[in-house]
Protein backbone atom coordinates (compact mmCIF):
# COMPACT_ATOMS: atom_id res chain seq x y z
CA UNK A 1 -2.16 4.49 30.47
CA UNK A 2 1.42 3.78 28.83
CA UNK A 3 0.72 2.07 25.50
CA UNK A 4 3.59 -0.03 24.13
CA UNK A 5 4.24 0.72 20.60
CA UNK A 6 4.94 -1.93 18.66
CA UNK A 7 2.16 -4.48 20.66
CA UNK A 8 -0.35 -1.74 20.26
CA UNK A 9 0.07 -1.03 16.46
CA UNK A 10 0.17 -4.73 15.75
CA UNK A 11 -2.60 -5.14 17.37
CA UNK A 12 -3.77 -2.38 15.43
CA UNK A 13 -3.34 -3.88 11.82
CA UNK A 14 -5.15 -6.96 13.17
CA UNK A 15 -8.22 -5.14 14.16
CA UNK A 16 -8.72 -3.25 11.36
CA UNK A 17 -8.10 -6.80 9.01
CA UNK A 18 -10.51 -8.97 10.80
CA UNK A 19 -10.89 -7.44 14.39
CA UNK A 20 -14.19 -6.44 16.00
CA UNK A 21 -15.59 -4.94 19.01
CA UNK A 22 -18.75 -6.14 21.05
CA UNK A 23 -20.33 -4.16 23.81
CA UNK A 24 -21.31 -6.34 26.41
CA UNK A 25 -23.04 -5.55 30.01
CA UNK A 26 -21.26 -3.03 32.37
CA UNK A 27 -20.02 -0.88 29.89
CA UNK A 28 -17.59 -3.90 28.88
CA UNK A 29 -16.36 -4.30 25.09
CA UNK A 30 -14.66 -7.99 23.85
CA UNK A 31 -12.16 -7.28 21.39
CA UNK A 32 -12.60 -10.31 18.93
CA UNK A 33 -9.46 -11.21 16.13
CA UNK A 34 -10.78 -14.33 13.97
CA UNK A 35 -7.18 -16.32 13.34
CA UNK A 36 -6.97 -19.07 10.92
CA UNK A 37 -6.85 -22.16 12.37
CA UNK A 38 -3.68 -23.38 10.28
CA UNK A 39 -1.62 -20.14 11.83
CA UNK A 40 -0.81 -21.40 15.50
CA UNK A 41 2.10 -18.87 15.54
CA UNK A 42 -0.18 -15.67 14.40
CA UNK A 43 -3.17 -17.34 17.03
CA UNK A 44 0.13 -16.70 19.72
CA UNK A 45 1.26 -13.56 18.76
CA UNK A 46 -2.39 -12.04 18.61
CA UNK A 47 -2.84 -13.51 22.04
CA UNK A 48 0.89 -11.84 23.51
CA UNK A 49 -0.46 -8.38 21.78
CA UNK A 50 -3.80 -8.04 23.16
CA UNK A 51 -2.29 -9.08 26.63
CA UNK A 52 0.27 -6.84 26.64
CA UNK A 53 -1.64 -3.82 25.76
CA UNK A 54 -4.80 -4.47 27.97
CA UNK A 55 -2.91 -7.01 30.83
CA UNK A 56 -6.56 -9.01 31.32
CA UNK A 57 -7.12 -12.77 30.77
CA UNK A 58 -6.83 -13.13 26.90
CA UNK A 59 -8.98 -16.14 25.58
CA UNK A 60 -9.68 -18.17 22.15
CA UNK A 61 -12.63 -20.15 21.26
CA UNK A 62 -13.65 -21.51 17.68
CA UNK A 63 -17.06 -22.61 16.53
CA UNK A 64 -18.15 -25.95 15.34
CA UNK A 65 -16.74 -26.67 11.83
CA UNK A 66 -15.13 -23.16 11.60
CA UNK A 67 -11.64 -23.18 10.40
CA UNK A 68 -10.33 -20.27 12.65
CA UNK A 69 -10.21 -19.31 16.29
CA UNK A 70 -11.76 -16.02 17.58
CA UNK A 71 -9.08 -14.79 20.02
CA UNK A 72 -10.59 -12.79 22.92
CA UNK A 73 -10.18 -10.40 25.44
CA UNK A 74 -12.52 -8.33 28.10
CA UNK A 75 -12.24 -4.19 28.77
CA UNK A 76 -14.08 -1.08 28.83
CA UNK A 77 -10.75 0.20 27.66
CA UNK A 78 -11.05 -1.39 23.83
CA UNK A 79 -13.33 1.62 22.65
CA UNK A 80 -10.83 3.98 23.65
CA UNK A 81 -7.99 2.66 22.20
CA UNK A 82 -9.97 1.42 19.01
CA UNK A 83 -11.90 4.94 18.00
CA UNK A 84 -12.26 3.37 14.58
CA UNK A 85 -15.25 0.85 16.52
CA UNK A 86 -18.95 2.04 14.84
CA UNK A 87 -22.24 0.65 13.86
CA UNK A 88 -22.34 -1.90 10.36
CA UNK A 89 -19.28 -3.01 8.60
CA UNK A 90 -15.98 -1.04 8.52
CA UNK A 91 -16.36 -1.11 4.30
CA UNK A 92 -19.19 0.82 5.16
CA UNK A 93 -18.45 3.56 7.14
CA UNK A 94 -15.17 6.08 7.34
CA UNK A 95 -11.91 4.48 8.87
CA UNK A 96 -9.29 6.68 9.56
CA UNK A 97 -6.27 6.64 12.36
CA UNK A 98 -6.87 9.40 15.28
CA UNK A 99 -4.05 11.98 15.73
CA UNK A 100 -2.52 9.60 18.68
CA UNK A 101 -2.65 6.38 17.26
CA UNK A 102 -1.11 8.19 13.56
CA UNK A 103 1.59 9.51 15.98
CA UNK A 104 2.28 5.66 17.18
CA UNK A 105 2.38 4.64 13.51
CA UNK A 106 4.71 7.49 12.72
CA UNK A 107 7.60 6.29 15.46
CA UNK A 108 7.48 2.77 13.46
CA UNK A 109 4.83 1.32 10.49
CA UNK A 110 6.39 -1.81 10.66
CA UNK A 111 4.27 -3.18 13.36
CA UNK A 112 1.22 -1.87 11.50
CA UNK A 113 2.30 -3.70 8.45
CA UNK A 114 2.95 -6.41 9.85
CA UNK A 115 -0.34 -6.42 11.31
CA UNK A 116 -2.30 -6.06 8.47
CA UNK A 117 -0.41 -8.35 6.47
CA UNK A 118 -1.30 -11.10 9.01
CA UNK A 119 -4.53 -10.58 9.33
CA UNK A 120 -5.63 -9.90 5.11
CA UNK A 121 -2.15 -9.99 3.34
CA UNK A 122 -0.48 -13.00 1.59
CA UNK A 123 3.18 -13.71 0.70
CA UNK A 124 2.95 -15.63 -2.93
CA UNK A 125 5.59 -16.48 -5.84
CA UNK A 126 4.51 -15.16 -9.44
CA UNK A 127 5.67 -17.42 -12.04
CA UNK A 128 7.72 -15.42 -15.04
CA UNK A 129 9.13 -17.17 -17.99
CA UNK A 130 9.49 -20.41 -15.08
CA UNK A 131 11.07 -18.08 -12.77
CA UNK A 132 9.52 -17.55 -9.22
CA UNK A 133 9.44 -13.65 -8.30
CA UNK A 134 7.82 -13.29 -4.54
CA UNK A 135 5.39 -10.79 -3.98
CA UNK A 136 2.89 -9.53 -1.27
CA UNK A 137 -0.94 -8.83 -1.58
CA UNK A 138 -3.06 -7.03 0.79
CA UNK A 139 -6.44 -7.12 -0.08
CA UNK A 140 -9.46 -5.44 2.28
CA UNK A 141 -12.95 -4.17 0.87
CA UNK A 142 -12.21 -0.47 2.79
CA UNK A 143 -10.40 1.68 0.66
CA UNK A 144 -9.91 3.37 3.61
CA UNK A 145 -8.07 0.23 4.95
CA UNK A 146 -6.41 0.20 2.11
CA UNK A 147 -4.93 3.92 2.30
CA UNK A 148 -3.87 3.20 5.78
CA UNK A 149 -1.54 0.05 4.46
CA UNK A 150 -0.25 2.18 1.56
CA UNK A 151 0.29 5.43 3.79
CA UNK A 152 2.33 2.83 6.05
CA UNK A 153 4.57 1.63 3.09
CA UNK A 154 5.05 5.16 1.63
CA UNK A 155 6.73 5.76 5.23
CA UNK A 156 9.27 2.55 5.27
CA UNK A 157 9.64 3.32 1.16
CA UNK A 158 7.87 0.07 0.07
CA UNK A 159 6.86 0.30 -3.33
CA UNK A 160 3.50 -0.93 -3.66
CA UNK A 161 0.10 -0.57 -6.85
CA UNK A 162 -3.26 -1.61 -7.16
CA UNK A 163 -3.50 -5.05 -8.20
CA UNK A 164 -7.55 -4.97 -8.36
CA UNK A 165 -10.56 -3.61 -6.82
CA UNK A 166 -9.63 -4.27 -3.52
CA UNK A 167 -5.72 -5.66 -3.45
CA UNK A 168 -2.62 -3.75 -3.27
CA UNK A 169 0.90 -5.37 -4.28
CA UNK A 170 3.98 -5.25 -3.57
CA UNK A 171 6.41 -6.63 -6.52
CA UNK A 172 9.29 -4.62 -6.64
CA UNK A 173 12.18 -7.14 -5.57
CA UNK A 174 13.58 -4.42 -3.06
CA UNK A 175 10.56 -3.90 -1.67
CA UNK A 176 9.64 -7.38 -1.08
CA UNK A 177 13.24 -7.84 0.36
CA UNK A 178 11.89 -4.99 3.19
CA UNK A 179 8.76 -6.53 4.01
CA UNK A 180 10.76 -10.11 4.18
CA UNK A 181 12.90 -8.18 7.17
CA UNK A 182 9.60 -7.90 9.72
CA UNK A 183 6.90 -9.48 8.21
CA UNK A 184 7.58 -12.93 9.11
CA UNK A 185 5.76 -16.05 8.34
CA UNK A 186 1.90 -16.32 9.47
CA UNK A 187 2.95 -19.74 10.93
């Protein structure tokens, strides 16, 4: 199986923001991406990614009175291509890229970025003296999650810091201008 890069390393970044993997009967996983609700475009582009890298029937469903939609898709292929899948939470356990999927990243981060940005990143304005200066947050529990963002930026030289406990940012007006190239809007 061919994987296509930039689809598969997308896809990527959203499973490791707020992606999970559910064994079902037959040896059968559902890869599950919660999407806000207010995001239609990210809801699309999650749906186009998981279809392209696994071609079977991609779904979405939402809950009563949730404010997201769980896109969906069937294989026995999702462990496989997702090693990072384990018991409990992923804040709990180790979380690092295999050799093969590091060598995907390697060819081009963007995707990755851009992933994880979409799935637990934010693109805000910080007020100055009544000036607006843009910046980006990524924020996930795993400080493993974490590395994997910042490793990512190191590669396309994005400037990024701690901004707490569990947030990175990226302030740095060139750096921001770089993300602006490929991140794109959520919407």
């Amino acid at each position: 199986m061919t994987l296509p890069q930039a689809p598969y390393t997308y896809l990527l970044g959203l499973y490791l923001g707020d992606g999970c993997l559910t064994a079902c009967p037959r040896n059968v996983y559902k890869l599950r991406i919660a999407c806000a609700e207010r995001y239609p475009e990210l809801i699309r582009e999650c749906e186009l990614a998981m279809a392209q890298v696994v071609p079977n029937k991609v779904g979405r469903a939402r809950k009563r009175n949730e404010r997201y939609w769980e896109v969906y898709s069937f294989s026995k292929h999702w462990p496989c291509l997702f090693p990072q899948h384990g018991p409990g939470r992923k804040h709990e356990r180790k979380i690092e890229l295999t050799p093969w999927q590091q060598e995907l990243v390697d060819l081009d981060p963007r995707p990755l970025v851009r992933g994880l940005l979409h799935s637990d990143g934010c693109r805000v304005l910080n007020w100055v003296n009544g000036t607006p200066y843009p910046r980006y947050h990524f924020s996930n529990v795993s400080a493993d999650i974490r590395g994997i963002f910042g490793r990512a930026c190191d590669q396309l030289g994005i400037e990024w810091r701690p901004n707490n406990r569990w947030s990175l940012s990226v302030a740095r007006r060139g750096s921001v201008a770089l993300l602006d190239e490929f991140v794109g809007s959520k919407q």
